[in-house]
C-alpha atoms as a PDB file:
ATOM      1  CA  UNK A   1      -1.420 -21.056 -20.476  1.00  0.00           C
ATOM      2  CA  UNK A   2      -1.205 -25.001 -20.215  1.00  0.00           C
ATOM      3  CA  UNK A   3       1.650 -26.666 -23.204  1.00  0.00           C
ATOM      4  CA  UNK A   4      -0.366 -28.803 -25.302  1.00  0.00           C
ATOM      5  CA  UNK A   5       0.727 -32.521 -24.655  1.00  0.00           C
ATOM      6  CA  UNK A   6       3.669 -34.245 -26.953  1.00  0.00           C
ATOM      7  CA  UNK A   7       2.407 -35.096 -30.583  1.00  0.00           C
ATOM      8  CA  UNK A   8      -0.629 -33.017 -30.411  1.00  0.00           C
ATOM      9  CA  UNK A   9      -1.941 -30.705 -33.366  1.00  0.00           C
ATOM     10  CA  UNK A  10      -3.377 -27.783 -32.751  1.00  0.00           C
ATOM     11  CA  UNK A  11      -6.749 -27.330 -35.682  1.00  0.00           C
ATOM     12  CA  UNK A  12      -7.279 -24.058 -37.586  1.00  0.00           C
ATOM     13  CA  UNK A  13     -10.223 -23.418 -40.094  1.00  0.00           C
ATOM     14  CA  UNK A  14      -8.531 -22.295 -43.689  1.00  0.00           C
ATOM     15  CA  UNK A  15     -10.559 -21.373 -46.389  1.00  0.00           C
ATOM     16  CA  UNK A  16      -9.158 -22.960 -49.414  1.00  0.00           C
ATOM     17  CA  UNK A  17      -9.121 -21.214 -52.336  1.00  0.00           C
ATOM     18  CA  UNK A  18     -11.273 -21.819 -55.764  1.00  0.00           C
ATOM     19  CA  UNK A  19     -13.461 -24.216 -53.588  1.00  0.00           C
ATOM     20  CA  UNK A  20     -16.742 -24.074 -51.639  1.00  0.00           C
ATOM     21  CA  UNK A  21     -17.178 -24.469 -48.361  1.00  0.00           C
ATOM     22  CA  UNK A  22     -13.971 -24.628 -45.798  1.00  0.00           C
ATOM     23  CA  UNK A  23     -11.893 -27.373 -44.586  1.00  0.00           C
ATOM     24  CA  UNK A  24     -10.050 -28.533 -41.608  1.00  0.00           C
ATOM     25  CA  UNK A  25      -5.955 -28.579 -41.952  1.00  0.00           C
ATOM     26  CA  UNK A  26      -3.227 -29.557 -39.757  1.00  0.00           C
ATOM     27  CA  UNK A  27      -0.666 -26.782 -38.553  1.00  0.00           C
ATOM     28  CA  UNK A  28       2.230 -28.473 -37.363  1.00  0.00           C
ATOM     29  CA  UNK A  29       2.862 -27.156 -33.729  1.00  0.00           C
ATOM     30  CA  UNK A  30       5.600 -24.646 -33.089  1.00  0.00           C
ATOM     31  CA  UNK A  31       7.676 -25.180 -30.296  1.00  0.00           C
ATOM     32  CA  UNK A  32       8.381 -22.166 -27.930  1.00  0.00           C
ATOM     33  CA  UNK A  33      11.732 -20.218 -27.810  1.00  0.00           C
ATOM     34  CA  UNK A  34      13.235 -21.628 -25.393  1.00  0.00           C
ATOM     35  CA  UNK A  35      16.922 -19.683 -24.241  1.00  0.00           C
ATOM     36  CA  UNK A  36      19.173 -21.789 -21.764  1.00  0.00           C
ATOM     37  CA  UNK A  37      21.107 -20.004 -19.305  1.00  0.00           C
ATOM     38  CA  UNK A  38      20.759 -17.296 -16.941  1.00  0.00           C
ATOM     39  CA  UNK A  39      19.700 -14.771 -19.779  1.00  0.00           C
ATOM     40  CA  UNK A  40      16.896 -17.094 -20.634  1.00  0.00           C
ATOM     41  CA  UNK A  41      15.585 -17.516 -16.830  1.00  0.00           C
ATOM     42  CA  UNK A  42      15.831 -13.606 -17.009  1.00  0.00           C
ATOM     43  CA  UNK A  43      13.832 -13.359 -19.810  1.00  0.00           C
ATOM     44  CA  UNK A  44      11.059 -15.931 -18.392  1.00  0.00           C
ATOM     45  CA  UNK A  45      11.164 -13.935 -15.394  1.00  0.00           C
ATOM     46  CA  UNK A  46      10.713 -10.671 -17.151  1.00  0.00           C
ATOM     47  CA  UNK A  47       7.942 -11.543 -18.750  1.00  0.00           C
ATOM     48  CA  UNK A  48       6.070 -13.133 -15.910  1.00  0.00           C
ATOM     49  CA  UNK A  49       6.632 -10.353 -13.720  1.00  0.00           C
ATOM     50  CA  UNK A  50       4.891  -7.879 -17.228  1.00  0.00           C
ATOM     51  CA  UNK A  51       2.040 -10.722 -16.615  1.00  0.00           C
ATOM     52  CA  UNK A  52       2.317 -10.912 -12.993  1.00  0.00           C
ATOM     53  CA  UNK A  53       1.792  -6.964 -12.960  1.00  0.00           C
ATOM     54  CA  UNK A  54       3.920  -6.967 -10.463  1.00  0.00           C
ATOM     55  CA  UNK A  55       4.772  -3.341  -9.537  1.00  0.00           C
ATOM     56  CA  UNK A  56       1.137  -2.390  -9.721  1.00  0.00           C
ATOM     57  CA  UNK A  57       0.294  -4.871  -7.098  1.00  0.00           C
ATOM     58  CA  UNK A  58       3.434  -3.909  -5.131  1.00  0.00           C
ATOM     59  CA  UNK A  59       1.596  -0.071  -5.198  1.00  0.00           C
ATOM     60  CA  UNK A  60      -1.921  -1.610  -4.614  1.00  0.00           C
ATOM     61  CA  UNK A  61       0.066  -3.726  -1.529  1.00  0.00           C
ATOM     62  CA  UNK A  62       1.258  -0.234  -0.027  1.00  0.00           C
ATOM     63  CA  UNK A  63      -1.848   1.753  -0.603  1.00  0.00           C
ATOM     64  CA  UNK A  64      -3.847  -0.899   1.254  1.00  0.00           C
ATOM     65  CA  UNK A  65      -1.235  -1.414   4.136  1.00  0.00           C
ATOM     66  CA  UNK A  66      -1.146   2.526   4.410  1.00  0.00           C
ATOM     67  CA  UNK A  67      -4.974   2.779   4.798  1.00  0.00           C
ATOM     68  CA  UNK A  68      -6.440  -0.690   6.195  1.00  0.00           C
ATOM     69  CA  UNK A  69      -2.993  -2.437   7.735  1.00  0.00           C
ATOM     70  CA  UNK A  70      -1.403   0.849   9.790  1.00  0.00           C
ATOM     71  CA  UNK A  71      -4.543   2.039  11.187  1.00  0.00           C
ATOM     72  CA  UNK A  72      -5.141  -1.227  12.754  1.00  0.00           C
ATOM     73  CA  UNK A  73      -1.780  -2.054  14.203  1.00  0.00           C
ATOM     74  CA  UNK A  74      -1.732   1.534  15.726  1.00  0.00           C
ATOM     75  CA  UNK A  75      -4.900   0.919  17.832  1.00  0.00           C
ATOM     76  CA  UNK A  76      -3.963  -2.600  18.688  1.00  0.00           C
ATOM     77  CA  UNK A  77      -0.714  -1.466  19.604  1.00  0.00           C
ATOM     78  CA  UNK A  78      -2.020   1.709  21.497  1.00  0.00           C
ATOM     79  CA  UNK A  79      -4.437  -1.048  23.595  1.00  0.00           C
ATOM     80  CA  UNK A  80      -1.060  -2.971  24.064  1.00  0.00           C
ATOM     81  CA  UNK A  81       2.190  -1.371  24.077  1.00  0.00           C
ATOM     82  CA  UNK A  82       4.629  -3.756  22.121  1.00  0.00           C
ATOM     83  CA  UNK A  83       7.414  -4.374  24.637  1.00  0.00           C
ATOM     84  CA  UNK A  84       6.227  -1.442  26.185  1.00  0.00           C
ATOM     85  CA  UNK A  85       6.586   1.242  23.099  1.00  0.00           C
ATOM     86  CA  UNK A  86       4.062   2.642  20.836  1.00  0.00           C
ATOM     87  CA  UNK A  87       3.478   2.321  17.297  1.00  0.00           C
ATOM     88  CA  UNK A  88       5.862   5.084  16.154  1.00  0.00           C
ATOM     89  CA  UNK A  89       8.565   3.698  17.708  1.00  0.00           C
ATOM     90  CA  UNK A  90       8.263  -0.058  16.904  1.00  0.00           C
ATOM     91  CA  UNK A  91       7.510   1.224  12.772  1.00  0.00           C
ATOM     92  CA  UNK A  92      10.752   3.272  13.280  1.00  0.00           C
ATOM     93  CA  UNK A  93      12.778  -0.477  14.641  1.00  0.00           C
ATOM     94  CA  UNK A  94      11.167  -1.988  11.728  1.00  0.00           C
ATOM     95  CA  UNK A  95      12.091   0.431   9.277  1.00  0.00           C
ATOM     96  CA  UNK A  96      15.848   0.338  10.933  1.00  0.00           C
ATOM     97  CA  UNK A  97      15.778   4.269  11.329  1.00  0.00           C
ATOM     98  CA  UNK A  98      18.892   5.863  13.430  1.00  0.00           C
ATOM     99  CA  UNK A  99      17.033   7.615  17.203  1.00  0.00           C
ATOM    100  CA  UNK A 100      17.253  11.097  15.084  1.00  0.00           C
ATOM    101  CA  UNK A 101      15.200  10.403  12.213  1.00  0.00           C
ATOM    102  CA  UNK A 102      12.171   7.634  14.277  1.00  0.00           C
ATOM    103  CA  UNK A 103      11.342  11.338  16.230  1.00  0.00           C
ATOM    104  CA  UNK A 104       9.807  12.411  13.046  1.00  0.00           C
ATOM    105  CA  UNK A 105       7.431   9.467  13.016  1.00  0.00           C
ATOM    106  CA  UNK A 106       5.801  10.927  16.100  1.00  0.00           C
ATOM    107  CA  UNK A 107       3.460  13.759  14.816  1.00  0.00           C
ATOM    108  CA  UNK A 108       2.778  11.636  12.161  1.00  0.00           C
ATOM    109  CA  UNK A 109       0.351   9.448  13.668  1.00  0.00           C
ATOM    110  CA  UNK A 110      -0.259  11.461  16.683  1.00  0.00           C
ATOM    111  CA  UNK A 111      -0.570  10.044  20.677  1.00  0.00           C
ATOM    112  CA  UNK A 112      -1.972   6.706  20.884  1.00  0.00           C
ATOM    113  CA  UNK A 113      -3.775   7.314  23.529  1.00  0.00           C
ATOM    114  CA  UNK A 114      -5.648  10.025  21.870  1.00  0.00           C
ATOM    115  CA  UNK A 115      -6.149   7.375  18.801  1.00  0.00           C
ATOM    116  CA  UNK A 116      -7.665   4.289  21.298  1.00  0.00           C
ATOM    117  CA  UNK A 117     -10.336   6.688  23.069  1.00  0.00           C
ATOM    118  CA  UNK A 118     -11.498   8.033  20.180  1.00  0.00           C
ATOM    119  CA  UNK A 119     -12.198   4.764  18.312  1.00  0.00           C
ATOM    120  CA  UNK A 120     -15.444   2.924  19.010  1.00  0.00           C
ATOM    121  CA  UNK A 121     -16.309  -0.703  18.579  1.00  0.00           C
ATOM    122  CA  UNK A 122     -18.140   0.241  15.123  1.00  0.00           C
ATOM    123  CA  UNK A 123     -14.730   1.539  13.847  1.00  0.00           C
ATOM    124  CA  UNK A 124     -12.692  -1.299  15.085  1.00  0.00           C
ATOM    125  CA  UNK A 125     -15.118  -3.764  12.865  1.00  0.00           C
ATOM    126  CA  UNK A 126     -14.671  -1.597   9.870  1.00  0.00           C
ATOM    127  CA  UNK A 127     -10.918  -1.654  10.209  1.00  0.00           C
ATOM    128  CA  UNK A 128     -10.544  -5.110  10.375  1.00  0.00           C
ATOM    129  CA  UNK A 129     -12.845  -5.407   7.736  1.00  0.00           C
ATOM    130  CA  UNK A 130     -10.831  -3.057   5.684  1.00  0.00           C
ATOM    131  CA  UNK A 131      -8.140  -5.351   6.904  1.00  0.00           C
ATOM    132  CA  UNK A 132      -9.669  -8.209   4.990  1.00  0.00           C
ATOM    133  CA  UNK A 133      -9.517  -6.211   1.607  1.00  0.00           C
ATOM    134  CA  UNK A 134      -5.878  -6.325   2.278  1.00  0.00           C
ATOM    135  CA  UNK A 135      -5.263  -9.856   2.447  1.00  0.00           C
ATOM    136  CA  UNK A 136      -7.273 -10.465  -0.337  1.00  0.00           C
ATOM    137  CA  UNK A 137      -5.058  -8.407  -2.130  1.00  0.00           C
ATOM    138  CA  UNK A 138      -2.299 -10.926  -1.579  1.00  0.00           C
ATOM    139  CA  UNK A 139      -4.248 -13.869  -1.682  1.00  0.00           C
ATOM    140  CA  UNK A 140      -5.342 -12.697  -5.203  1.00  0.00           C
ATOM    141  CA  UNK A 141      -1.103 -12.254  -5.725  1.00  0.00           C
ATOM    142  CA  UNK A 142      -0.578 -16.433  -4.808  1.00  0.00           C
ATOM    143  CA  UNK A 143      -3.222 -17.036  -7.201  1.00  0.00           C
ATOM    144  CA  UNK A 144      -2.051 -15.396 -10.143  1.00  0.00           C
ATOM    145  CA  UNK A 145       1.311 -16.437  -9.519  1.00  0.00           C
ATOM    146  CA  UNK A 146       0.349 -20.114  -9.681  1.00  0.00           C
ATOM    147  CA  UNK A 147      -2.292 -19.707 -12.070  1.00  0.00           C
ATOM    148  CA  UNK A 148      -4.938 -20.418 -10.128  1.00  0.00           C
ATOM    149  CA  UNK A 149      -8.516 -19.774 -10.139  1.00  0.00           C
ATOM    150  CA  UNK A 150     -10.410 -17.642  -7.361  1.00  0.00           C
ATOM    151  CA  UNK A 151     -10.949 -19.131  -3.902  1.00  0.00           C
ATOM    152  CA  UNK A 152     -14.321 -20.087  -2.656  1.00  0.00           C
ATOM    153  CA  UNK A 153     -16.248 -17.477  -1.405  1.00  0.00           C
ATOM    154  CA  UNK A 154     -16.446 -20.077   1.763  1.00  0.00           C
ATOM    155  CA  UNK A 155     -12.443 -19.418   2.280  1.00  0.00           C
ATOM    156  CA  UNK A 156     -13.145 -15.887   3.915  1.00  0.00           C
ATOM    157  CA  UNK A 157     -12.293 -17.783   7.192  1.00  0.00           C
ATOM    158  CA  UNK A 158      -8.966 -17.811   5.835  1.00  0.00           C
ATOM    159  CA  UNK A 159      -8.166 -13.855   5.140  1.00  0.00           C
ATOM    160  CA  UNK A 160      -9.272 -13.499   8.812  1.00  0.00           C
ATOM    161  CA  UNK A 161      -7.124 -15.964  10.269  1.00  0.00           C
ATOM    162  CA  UNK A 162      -3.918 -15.407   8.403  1.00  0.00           C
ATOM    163  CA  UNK A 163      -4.859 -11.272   9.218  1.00  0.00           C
ATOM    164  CA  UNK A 164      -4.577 -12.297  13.021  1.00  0.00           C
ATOM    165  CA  UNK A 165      -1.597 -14.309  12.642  1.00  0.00           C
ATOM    166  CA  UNK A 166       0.144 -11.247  10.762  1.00  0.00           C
ATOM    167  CA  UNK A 167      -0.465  -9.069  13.945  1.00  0.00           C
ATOM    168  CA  UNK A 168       1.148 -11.415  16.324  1.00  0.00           C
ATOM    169  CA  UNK A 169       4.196 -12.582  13.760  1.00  0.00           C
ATOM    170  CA  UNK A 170       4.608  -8.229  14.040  1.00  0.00           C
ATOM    171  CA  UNK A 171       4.621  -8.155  17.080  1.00  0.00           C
ATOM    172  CA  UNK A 172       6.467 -10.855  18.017  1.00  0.00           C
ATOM    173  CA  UNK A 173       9.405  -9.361  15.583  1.00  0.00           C
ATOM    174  CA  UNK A 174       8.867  -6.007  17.133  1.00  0.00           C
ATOM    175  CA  UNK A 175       9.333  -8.145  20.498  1.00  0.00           C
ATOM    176  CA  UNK A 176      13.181  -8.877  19.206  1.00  0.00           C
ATOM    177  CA  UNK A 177      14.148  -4.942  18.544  1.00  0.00           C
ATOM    178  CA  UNK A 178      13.762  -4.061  21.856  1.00  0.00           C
ATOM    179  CA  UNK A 179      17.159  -5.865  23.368  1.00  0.00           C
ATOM    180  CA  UNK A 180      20.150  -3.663  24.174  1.00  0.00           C
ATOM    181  CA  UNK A 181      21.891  -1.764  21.105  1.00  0.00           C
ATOM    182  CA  UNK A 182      25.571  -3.155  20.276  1.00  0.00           C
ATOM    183  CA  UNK A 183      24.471  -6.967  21.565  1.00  0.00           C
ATOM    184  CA  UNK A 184      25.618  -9.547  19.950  1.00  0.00           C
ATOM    185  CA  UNK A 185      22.655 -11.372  21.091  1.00  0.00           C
ATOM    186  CA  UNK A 186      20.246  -8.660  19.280  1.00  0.00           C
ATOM    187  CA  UNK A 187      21.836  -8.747  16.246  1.00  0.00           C
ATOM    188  CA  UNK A 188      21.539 -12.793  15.994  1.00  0.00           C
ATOM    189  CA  UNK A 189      17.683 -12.645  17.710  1.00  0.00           C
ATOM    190  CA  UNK A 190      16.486 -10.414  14.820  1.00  0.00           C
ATOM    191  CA  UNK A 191      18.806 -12.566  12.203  1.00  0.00           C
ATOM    192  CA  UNK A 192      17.628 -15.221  13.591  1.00  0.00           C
ATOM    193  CA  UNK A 193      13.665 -14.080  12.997  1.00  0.00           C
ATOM    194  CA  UNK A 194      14.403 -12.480  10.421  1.00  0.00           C
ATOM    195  CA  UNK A 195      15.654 -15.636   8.114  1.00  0.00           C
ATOM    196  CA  UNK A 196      13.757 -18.716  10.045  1.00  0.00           C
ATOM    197  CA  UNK A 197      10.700 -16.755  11.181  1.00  0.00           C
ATOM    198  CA  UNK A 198       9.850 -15.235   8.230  1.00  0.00           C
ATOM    199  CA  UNK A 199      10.618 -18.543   5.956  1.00  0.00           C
ATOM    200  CA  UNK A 200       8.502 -20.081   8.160  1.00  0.00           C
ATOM    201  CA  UNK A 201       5.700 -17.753   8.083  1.00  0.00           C
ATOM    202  CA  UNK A 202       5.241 -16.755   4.183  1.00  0.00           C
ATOM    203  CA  UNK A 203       5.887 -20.853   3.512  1.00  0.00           C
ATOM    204  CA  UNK A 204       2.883 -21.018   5.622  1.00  0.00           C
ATOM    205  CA  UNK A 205       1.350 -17.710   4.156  1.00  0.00           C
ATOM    206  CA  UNK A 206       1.563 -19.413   0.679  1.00  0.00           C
ATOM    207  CA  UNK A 207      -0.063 -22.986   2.007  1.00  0.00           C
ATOM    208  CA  UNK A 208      -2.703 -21.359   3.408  1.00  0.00           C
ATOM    209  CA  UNK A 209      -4.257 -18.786   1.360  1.00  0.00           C
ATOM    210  CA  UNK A 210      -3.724 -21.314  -1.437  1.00  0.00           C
ATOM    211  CA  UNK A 211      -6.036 -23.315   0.522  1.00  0.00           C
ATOM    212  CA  UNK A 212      -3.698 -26.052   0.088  1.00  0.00           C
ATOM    213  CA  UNK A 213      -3.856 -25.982  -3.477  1.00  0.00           C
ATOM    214  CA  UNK A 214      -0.444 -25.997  -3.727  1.00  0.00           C
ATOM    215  CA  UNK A 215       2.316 -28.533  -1.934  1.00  0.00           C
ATOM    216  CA  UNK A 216       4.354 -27.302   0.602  1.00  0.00           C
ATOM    217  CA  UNK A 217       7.900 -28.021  -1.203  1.00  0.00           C
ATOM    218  CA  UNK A 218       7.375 -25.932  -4.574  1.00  0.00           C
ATOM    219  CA  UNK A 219       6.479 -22.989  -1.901  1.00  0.00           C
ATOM    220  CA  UNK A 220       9.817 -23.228  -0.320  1.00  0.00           C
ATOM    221  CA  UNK A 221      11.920 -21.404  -2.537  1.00  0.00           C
ATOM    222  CA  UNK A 222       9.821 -18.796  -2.799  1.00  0.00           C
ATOM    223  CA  UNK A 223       9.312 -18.392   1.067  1.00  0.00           C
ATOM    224  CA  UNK A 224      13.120 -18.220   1.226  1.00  0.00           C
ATOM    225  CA  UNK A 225      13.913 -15.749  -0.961  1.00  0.00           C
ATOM    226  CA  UNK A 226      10.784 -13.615   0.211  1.00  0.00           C
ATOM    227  CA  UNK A 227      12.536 -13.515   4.025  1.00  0.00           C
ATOM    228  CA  UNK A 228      15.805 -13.295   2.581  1.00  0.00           C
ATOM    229  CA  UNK A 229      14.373  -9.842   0.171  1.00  0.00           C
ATOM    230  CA  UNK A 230      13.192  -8.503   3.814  1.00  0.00           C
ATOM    231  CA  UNK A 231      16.157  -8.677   5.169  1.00  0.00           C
ATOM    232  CA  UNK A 232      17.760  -6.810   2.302  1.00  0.00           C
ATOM    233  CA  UNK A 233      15.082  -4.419   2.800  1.00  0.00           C
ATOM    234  CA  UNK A 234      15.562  -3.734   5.952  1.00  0.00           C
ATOM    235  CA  UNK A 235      19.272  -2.992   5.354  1.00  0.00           C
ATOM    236  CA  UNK A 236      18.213  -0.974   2.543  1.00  0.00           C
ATOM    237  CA  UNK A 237      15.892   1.279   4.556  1.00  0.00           C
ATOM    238  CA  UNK A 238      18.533   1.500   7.659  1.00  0.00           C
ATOM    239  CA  UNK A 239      21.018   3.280   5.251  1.00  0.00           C
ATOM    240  CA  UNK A 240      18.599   5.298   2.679  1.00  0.00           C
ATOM    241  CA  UNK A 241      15.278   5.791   4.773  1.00  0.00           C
ATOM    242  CA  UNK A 242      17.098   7.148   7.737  1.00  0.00           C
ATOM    243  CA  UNK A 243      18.210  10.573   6.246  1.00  0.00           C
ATOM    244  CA  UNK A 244      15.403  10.414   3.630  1.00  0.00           C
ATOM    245  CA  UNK A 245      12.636  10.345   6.659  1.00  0.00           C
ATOM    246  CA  UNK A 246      15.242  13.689   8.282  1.00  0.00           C
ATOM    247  CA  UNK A 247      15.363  15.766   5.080  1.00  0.00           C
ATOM    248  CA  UNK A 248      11.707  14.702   3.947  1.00  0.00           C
ATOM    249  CA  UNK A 249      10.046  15.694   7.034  1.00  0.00           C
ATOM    250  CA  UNK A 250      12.218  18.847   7.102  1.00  0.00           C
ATOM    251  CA  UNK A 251      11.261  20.010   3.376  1.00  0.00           C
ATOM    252  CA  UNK A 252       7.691  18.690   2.960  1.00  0.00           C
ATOM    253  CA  UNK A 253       6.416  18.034   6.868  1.00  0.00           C
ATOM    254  CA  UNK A 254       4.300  15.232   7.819  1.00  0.00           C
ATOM    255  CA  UNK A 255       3.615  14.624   4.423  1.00  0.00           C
ATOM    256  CA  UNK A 256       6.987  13.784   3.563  1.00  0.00           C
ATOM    257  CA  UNK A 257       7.410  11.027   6.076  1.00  0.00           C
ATOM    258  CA  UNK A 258       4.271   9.415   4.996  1.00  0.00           C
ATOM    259  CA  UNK A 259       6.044   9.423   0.902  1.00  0.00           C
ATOM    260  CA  UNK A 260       8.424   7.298   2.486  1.00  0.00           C
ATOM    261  CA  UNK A 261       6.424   5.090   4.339  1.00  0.00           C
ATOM    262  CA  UNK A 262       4.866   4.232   1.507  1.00  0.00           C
ATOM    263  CA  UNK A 263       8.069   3.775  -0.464  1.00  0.00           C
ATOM    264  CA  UNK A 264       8.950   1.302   2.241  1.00  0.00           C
ATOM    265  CA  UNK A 265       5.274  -0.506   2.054  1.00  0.00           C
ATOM    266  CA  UNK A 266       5.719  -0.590  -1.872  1.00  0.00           C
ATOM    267  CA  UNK A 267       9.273  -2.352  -1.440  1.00  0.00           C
ATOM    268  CA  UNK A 268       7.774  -4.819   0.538  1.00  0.00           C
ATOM    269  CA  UNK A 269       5.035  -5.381  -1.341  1.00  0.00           C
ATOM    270  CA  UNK A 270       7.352  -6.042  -4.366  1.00  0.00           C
ATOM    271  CA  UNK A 271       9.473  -8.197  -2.068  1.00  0.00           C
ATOM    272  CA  UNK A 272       6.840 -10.530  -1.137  1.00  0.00           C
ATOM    273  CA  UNK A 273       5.000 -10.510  -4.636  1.00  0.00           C
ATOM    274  CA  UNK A 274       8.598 -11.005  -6.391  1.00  0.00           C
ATOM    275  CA  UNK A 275      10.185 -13.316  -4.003  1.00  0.00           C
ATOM    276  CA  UNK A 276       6.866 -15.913  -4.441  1.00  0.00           C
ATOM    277  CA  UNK A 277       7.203 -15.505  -8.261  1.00  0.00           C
ATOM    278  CA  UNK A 278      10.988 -16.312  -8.477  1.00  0.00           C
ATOM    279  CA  UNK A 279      10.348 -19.460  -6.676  1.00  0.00           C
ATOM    280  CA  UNK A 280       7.885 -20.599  -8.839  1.00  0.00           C
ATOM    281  CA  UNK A 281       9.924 -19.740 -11.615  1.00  0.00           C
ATOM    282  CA  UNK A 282      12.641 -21.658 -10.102  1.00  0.00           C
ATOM    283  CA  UNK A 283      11.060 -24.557  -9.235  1.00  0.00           C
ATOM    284  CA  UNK A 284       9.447 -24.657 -12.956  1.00  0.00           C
ATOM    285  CA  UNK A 285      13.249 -24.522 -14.035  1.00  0.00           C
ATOM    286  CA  UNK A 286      14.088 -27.634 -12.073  1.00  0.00           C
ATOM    287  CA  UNK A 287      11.334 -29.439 -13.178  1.00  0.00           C
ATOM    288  CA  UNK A 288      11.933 -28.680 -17.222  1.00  0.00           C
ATOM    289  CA  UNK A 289      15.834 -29.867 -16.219  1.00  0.00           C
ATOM    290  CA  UNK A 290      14.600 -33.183 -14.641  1.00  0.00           C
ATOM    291  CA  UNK A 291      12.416 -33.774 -17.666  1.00  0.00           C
ATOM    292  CA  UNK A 292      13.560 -32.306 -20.836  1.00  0.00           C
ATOM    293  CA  UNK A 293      10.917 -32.061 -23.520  1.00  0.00           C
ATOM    294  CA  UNK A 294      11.085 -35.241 -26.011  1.00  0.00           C
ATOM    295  CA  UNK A 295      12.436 -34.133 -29.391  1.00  0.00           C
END
């Protein structure tokens, strides 16, 4: 909600007692709490995330990527092998699961082959238009994070364009994973894409579903700390997904692995939602320090 400018009144209609009719009166204008300090950025932040509702779109982020996103990649990849692996294997790189636990990813989604003969070109339309639904989904996220209205219906070019250049900045990343394990030059490819690549991407992510409604610095912070929240992930999900995947698919079966798939969709989906929200917030916190409200 927009601050009403410096010296302006904000006009209620009171009815006055003992007298006909009603009456305009002037309420003087409250200022807002405002709490300096790392507890009061926390606070702003808590509340816009409550706003933001930003766990539910971190579920509605995994629930699409399970059914729309994964279905996709797995027949692109099963028409291309990504550095000459299959889908299982490159989800179990980018999930950083030890050799023991990414063999439980393979009866999940089956043999590849079996998955590229049976689709037609009817089904491949409908899952890339499915696909669209999902990038709405974050376009929708930008929006609300910089309060801004709908896109044009005439932007659909967009959602298709930034869903193509997802698949190759996967596979690309994918690309990195398969170099030698215990290299040195592994381990600073995939930092490398990790931090720079993935700045560079969700900076141009934000730009571009914003339909340039937006300037590129402001979306800098919030590209940063949206590559720099993957890379935690992916730490994250090397250390706890790893047995989770082993004893999940040993007590619940195929069903278990897919509960923490999701988990690990929903984490990024709060990753890339969050990350573009504390940059905003931080780059609103700059701006109220470089001009102080007048007194």
């Amino acid at each position: 909600m927009p601050l009403l400018a410096p010296g302006a009144a904000r006009w209620r209609t009171a009815i006055v007692p003992r007298q006909r009719g009603v009456r305009m009166t002037r309420e003087p204008k409250q200022a807002p709490e405002r709490r300096g300090g790392f507890r009061g950025f926390a606070h702003r932040a808590w509340r816009e995330s409550e706003e933001l509702e930003l766990m539910h779109r971190a579920l509605g982020f995994a629930a699409l990527g399970l059914v729309t996103l994964i279905p996709l990649l797995l027949v692109i990849s099963a028409a291309d092998p990504v550095g000459g692996r299959e889908f299982p294997a490159w989800l179990a790189a980018a999930l950083g699961l030890s050799p023991s636990a990414a063999k439980d990813l393979g009866p999940v989604f089956g043999p590849p082959g079996k998955a590229l003969s049976t689709t037609t070109a009817l089904g491949l339309a409908g899952l890339a238009a499915f696909g669209l639904s999902f990038v709405s989904a974050v376009q929708v996220g930008f929006e609300r994070i910089w309060s801004l209205p709908p896109a044009r219906l005439m932007s659909v070019w967009r959602r298709v364009v930034w869903l193509a250049a997802l698949i190759g900045f996967l596979f690309v990343a994918a690309d990195t994973s398969e170099l030698p394990d215990n290299s040195w030059l592994r381990t600073l490819l995939q930092t490398l894409v990790a931090t720079a690549g993935s700045t560079g991407f969700f900076w141009w992510t934000a730009r571009f579903l914003l339909a340039g409604r937006v300037n590129w610095m402001p979306l800098l912070p919030g590209a940063m700390l949206t590559a720099a929240g993957l890379v935690g992930l992916r730490l994250f999900s090397a250390i706890v997904f790893s047995p989770l995947v082993i004893s999940s698919a040993t007590s619940y079966g195929a069903i278990g692995t897919v509960v923490v798939i999701v988990s690990w969709l929903i984490g990024i989906g709060f990753v890339l939602f969050g990350g573009g929200l504390l940059g905003k917030l931080l780059m609103d916190n700059s701006a109220e320090r470089g001009n102080p409200p007048a007194e």
